[in-house]
Protein backbone atom coordinates (compact mmCIF):
# COMPACT_ATOMS: atom_id res chain seq x y z
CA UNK A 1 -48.88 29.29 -32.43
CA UNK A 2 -52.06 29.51 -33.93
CA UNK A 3 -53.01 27.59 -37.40
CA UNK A 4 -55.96 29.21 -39.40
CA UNK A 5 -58.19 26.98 -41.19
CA UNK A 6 -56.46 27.17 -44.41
CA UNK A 7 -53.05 25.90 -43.11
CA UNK A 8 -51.65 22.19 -43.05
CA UNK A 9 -49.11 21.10 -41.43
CA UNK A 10 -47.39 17.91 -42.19
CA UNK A 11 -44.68 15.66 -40.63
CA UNK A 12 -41.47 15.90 -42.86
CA UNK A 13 -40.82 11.72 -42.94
CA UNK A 14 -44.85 10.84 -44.15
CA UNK A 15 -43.99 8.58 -46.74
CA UNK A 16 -46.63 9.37 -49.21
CA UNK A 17 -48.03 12.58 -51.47
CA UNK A 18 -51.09 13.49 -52.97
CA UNK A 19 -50.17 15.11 -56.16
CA UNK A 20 -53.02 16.67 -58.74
CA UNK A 21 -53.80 14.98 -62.09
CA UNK A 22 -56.15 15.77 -65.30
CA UNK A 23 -55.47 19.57 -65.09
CA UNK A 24 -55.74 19.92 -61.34
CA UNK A 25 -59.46 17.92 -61.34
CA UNK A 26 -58.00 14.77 -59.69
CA UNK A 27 -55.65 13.77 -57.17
CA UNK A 28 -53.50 10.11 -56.62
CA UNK A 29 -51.14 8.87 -53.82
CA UNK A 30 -47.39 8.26 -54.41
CA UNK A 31 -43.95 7.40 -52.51
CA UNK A 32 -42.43 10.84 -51.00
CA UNK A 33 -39.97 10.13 -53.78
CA UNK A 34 -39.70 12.54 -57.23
CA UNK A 35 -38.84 9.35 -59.14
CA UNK A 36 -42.50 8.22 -58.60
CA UNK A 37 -43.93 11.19 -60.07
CA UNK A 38 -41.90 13.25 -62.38
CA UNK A 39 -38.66 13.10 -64.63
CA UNK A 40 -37.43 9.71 -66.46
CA UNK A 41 -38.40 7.10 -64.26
CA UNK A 42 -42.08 8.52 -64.35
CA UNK A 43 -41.86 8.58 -67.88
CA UNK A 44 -41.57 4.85 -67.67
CA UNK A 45 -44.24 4.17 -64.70
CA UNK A 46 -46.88 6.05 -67.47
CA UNK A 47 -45.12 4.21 -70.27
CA UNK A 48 -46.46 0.44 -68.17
CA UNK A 49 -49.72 2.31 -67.37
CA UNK A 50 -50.50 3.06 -70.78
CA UNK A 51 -49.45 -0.37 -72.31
CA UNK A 52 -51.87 -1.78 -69.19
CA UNK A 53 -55.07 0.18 -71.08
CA UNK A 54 -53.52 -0.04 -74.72
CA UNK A 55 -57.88 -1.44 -75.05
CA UNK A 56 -59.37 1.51 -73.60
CA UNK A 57 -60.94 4.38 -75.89
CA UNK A 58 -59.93 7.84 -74.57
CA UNK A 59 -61.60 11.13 -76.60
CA UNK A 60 -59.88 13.75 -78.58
CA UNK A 61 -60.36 17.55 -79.75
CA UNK A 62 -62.73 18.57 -77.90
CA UNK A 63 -64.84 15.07 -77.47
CA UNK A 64 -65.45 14.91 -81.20
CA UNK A 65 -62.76 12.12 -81.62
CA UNK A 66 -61.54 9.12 -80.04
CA UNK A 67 -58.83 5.83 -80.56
CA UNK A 68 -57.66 3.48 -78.49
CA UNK A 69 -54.92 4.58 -75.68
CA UNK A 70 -52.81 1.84 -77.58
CA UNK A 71 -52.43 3.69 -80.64
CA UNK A 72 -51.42 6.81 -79.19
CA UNK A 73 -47.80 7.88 -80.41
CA UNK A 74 -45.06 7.45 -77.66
CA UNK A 75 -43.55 10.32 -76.12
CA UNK A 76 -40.65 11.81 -77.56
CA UNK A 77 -37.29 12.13 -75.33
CA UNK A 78 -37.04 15.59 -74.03
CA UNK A 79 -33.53 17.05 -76.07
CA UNK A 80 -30.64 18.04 -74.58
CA UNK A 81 -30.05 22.14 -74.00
CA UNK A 82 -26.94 21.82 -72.21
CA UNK A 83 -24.27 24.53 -73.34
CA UNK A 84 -27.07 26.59 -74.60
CA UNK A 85 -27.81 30.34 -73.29
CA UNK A 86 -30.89 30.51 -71.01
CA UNK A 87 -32.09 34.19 -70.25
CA UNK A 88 -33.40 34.58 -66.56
CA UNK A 89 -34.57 38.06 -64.45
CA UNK A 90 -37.20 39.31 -67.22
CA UNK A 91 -34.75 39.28 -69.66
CA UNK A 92 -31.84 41.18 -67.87
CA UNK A 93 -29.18 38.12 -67.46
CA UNK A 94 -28.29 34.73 -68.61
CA UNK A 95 -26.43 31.69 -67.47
CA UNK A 96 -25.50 28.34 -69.78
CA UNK A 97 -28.20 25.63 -69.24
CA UNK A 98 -27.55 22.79 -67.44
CA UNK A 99 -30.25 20.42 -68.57
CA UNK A 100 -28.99 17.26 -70.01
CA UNK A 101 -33.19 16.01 -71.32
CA UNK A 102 -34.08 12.96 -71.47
CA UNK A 103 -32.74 9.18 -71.57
């Protein structure tokens, strides 16, 4: 078997991730587990991060604005589209959504 430079190959039980931040210009180490970095119980680990810098001043639009991470506006909950008609194939079929949003 031979591996060209661009390939890695990983062990399946690692126990950690690198994931990409800040549109793909910065990378941090989780828990191989999708709770630490996506869906509702992310939503919370960014909710303590945030209220841990509510003092720090982040910019806005461009650079041209800025306020403190504190008085940024929560996230909303994602809604719920369950029932609702989802089209899939480039428009040929659809299926009823499944997704429940948010808690």
């Amino acid at each position: 078997m031979s591996l060209n430079k661009y390939e890695i190959i990983l062990p399946k039980n690692m126990g950690k991730i690198r994931i990409r931040t800040g549109r793909g210009t910065g990378t941090i180490e989780v828990d191989d587990d999708p709770k630490k970095w996506s869906g509702d119980e992310f939503r919370k680990i960014q909710e303590v991060r945030k209220k841990a810098a509510a003092n720090r001043m982040v910019h806005t639009g461009r650079g041209t604005g800025s306020r403190k991470l504190g008085d940024m506006p929560d996230a909303k909950p994602r809604p719920s589209t369950k029932g609702m008609t989802r089209i899939t194939g480039r428009g040929t079929g659809s299926r009823k959504s499944k997704n429940t949003g948010s808690k």
